[in-house]
Protein backbone atom coordinates (compact mmCIF):
# COMPACT_ATOMS: atom_id res chain seq x y z
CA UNK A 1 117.30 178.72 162.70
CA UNK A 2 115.63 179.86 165.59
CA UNK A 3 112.72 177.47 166.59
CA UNK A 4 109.60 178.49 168.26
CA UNK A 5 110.09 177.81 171.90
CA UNK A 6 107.61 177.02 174.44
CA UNK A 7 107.82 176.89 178.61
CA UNK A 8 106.75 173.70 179.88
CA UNK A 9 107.91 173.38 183.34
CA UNK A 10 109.21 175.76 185.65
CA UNK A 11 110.57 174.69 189.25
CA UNK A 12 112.95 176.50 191.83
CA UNK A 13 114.43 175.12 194.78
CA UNK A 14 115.98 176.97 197.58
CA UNK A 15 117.25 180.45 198.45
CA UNK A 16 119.58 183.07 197.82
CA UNK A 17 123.18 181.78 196.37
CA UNK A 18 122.04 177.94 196.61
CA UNK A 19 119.02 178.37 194.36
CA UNK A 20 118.66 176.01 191.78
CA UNK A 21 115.96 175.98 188.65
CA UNK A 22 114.77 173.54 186.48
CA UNK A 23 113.01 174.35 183.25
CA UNK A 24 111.67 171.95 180.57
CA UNK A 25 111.42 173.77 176.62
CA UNK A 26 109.30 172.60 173.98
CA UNK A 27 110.95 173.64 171.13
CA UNK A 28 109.39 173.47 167.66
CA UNK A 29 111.79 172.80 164.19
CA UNK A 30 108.81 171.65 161.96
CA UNK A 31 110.73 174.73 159.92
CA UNK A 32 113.84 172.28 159.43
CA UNK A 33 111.54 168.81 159.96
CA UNK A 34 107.68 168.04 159.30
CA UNK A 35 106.57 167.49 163.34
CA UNK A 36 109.91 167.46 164.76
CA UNK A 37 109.77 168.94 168.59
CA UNK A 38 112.72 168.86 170.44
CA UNK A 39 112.22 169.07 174.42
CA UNK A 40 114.71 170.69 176.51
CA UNK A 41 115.34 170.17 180.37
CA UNK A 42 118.00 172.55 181.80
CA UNK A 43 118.90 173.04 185.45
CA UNK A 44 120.49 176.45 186.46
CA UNK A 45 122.12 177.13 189.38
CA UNK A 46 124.50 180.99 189.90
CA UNK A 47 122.58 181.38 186.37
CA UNK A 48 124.76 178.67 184.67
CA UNK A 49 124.15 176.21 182.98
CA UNK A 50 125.18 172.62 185.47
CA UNK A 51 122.95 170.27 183.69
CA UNK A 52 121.13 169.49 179.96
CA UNK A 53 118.74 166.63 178.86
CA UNK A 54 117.38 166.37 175.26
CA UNK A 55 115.29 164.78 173.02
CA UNK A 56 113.41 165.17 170.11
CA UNK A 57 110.00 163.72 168.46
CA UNK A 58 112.16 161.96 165.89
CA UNK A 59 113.99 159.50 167.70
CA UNK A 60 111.42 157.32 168.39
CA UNK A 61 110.72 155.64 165.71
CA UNK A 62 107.04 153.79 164.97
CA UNK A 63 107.29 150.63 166.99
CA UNK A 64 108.91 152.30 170.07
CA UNK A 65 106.19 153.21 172.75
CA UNK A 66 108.02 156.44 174.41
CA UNK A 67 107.58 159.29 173.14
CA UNK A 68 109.80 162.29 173.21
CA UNK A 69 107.38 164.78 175.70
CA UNK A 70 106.31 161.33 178.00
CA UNK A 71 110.71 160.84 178.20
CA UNK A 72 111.22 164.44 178.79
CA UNK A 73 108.79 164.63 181.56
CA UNK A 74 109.38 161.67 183.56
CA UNK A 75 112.92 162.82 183.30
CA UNK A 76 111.90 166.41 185.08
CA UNK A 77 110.30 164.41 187.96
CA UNK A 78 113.48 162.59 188.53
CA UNK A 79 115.79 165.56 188.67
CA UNK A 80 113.15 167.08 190.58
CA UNK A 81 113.57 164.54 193.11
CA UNK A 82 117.02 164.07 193.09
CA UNK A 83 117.56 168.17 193.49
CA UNK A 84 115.45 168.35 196.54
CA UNK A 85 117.05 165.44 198.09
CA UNK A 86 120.46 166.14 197.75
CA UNK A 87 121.63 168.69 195.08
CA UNK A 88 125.50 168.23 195.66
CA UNK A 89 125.20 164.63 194.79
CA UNK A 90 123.03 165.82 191.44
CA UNK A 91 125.76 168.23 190.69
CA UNK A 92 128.14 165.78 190.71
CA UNK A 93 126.19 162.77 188.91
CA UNK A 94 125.80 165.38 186.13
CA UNK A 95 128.79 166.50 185.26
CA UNK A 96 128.82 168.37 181.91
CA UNK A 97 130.65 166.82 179.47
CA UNK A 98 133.39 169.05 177.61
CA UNK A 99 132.23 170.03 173.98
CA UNK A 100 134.30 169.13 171.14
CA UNK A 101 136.36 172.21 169.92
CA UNK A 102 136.59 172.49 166.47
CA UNK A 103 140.29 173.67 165.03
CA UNK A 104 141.40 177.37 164.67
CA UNK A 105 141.43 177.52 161.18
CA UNK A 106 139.74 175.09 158.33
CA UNK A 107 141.80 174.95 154.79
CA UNK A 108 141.02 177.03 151.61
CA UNK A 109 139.98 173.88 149.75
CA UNK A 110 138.94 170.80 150.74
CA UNK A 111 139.34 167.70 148.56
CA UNK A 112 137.10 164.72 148.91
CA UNK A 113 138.92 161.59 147.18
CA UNK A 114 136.03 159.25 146.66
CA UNK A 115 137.68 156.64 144.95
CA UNK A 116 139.38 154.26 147.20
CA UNK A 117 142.14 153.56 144.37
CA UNK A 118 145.07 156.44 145.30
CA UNK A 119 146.52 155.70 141.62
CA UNK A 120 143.36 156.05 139.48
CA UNK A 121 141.73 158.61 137.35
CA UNK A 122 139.94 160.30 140.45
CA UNK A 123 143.53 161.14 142.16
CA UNK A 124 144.65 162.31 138.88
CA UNK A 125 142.31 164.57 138.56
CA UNK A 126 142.54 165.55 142.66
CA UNK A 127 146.16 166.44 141.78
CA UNK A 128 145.17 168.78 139.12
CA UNK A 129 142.82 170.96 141.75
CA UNK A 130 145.55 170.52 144.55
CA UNK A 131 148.73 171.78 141.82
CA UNK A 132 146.27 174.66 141.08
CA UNK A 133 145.45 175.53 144.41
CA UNK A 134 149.02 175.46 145.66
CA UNK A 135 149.81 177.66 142.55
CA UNK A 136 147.28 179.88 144.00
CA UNK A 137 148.57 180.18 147.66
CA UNK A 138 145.85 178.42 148.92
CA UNK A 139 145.66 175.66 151.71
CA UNK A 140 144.53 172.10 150.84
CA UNK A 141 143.23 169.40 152.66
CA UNK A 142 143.21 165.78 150.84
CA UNK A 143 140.41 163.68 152.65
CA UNK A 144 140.42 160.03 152.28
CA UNK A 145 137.45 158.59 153.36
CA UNK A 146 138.48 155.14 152.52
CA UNK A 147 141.29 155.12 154.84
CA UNK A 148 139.34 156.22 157.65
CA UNK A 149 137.58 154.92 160.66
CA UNK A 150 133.45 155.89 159.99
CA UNK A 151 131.14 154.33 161.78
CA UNK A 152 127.68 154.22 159.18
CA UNK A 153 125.08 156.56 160.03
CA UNK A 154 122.26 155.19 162.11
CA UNK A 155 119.26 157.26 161.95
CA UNK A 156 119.01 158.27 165.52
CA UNK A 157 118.20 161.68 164.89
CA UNK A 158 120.10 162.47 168.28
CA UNK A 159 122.63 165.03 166.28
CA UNK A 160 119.73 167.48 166.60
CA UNK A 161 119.65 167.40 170.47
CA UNK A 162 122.96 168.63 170.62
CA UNK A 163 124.47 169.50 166.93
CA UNK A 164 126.77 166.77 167.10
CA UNK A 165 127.11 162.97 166.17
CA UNK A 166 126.91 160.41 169.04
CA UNK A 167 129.54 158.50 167.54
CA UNK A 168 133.04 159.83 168.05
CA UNK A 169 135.28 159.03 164.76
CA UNK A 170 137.17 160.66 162.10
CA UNK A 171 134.31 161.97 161.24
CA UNK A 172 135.14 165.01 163.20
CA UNK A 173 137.84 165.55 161.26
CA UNK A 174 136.08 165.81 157.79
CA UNK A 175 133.48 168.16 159.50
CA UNK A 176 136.43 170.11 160.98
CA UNK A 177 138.10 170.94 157.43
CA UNK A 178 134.19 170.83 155.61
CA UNK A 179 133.26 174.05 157.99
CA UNK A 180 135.42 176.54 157.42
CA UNK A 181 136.59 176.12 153.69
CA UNK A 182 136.03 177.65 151.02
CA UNK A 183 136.19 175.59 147.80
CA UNK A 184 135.18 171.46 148.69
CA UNK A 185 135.59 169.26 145.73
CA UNK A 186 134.23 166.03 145.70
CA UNK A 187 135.90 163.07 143.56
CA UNK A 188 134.15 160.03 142.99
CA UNK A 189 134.12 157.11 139.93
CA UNK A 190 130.89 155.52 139.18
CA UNK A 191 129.95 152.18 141.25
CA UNK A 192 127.19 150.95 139.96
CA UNK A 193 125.46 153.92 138.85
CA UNK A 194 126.39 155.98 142.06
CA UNK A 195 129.07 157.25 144.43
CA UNK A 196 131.50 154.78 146.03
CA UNK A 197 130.71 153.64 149.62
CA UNK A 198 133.66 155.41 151.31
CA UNK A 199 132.22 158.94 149.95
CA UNK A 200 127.95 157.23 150.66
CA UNK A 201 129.27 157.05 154.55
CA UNK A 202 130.44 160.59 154.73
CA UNK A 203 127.29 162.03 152.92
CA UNK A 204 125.39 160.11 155.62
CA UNK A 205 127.01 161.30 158.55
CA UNK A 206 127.55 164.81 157.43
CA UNK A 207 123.69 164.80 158.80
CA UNK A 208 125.23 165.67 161.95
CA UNK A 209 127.35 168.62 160.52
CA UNK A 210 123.53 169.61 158.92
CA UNK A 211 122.18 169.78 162.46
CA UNK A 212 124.79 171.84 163.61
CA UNK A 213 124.00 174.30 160.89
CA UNK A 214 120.47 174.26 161.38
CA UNK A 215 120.93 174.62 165.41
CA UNK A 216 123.83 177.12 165.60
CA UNK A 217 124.35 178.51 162.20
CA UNK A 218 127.67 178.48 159.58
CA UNK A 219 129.57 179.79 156.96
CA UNK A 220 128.14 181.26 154.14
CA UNK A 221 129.20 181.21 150.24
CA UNK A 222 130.69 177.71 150.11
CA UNK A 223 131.36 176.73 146.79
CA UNK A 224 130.91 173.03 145.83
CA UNK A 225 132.36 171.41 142.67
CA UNK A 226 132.30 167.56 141.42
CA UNK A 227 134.59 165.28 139.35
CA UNK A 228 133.58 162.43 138.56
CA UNK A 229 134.36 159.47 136.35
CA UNK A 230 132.50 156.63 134.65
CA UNK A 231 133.73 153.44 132.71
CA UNK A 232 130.78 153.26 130.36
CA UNK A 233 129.71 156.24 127.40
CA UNK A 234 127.44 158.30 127.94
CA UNK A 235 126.23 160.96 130.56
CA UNK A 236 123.51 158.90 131.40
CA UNK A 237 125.62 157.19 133.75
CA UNK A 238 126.19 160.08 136.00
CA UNK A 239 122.66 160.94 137.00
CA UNK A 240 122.60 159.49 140.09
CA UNK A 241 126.23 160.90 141.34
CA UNK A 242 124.95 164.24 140.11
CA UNK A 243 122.01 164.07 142.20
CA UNK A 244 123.23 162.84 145.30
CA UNK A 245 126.66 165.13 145.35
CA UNK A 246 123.61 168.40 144.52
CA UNK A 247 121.50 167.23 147.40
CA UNK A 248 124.58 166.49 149.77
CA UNK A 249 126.13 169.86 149.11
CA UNK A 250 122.59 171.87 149.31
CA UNK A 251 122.34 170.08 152.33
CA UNK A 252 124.61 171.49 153.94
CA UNK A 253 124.33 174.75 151.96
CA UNK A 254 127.00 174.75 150.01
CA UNK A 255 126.23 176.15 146.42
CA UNK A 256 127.07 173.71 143.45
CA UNK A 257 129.10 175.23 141.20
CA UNK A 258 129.95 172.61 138.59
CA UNK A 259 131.18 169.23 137.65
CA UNK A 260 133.55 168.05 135.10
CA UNK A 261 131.93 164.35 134.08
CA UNK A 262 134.21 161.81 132.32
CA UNK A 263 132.97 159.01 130.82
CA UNK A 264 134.10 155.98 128.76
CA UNK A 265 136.80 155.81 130.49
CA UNK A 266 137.38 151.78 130.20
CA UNK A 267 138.42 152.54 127.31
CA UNK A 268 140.37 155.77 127.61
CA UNK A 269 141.99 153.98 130.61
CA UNK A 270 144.22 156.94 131.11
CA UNK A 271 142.39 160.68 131.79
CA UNK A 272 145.74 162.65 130.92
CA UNK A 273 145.75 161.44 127.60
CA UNK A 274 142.18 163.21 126.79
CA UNK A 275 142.91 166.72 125.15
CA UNK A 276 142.56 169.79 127.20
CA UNK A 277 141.05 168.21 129.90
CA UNK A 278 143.50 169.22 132.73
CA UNK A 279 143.30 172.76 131.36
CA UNK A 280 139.89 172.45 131.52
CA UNK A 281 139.94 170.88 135.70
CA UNK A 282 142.91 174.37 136.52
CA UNK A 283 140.32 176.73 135.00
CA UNK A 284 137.45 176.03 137.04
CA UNK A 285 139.54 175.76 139.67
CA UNK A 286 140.55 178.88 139.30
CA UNK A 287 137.74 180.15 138.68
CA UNK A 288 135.90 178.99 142.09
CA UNK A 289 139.00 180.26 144.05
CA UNK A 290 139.59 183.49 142.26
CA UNK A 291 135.89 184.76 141.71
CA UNK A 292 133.75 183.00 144.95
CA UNK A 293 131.14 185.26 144.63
């Protein structure tokens, strides 16, 4: 997405190989957000890049009395003064932090075990799509969320300053393998009439991986598929996992592509003993892998 983008403030200080500019962008993503403006304060010096600042209208939430432009202003005059009274020092106060680089290469398929229980119905059917996979030549990545450090999204809106979270968890790690892949199922039983928490904090927090989309761009033709599983009969009970796994995956603009739903399963207790259902799990599998368009 490329937002409309607006000079504020222009400045140079200077001559010749020791000039320095400052410049202060008003950037406008009501495209990804209703109102969102996102202010950006650079300072150039040998036409790079030494120093960013950013901020955006929805950080500051109602009962907060900055607001984004009044921050990035007062935060031009400062630099402003800083540069003309000693720019080495500036330099050096401002010291670009190194971006996190993501891995060379992201797996084929990506599995998201929901379910914190590693010997329930969920992992059975994970194994199934793994086995397949494997059978396929594919690479696999088994992600689970419940044994993870992940700090709970906060709302802070910051991610779309920079397309990144503020926090720095494993996180990264499920964004790292979510990226590049091309098949990402998601496993998950029913807790009371949704998706487990485990899975609820990586939704979340994949609003970070959404801003990085939105800023910078990503792959395209991601397939997304769902298991799920529910103690009670009926399909009723899987409306609200549908809805949230759809608008998590569209989200981040990965196409759902199905869902194999399982209910009355308390009494069942164990998946493998329902007819044709693993074949049933390995063809759609398949299917995804073999036929992604």
């Amino acid at each position: 997405m490329e937002p409309e983008r607006e000079l504020v403030l222009f400045r140079e200080f200077g001559d010749g190989a020791d000039q320095v500019s400052l410049t202060l962008h008003r950037e406008d993503f009501s495209a990804l957000y209703p109102g969102m403006i996102r202010f950006t304060l650079s300072v150039l010096s040998n036409k790079k890049i030494r120093a960013v600042f950013r901020t955006n209208s929805y950080e500051y939430s109602p009962l907060v009395p900055l607001k984004a432009e009044t921050v990035a202003l007062k935060t031009a005059e400062d630099w402003e003064d800083q540069l003309l009274i000693n720019p080495a020092l500036f330099f050096q106060d401002h010291l670009q932090e190194k971006p996190r680089h993501p891995r060379a290469s992201s797996p084929d398929v990506v599995v998201m075990q929901g379910s914190p229980r590693g010997d329930g119905n969920c992992s059975i059917l994970a194994g199934w799509a793994v086995e397949t996979a494997h059978e396929l030549g594919k690479t696999v990545q088994v992600i689970y969320p419940h044994d993870m450090s992940i700090h709970c999204c906060i709302g802070c809106y910051q991610c779309y300053n920079t397309g990144s979270c503020v926090f720095d968890d494993d996180m990264d790690e499920i964004i790292d393998a979510v990226r590049g892949t091309s098949l990402f199922i998601i496993c998950s039983p029913v807790y009371t009439n949704t998706v487990t928490g485990g899975l609820k904090l990586v939704i979340d927090r994949c609003q970070a991986y959404h801003a990085e989309r939105a800023i910078s761009g990503g792959k395209q033709g991601q397939k997304g598929l769902l298991f799920s599983v529910a103690g009670r009969k009926g399909e009723v009970n899987f409306v609200c996992v549908t809805r949230v796994i759809k608008a998590f995956l569209r989200n981040l603009d990965i196409e759902p592509s199905g869902e194999i739903l399982i209910d009355h399963v308390d009494a069942v207790k164990d998946i493998r003993l329902i007819p044709g259902l693993e074949r049933n799990v390995r063809e759609k599998v398949i299917c995804l892998l073999l036929n992604p368009s």
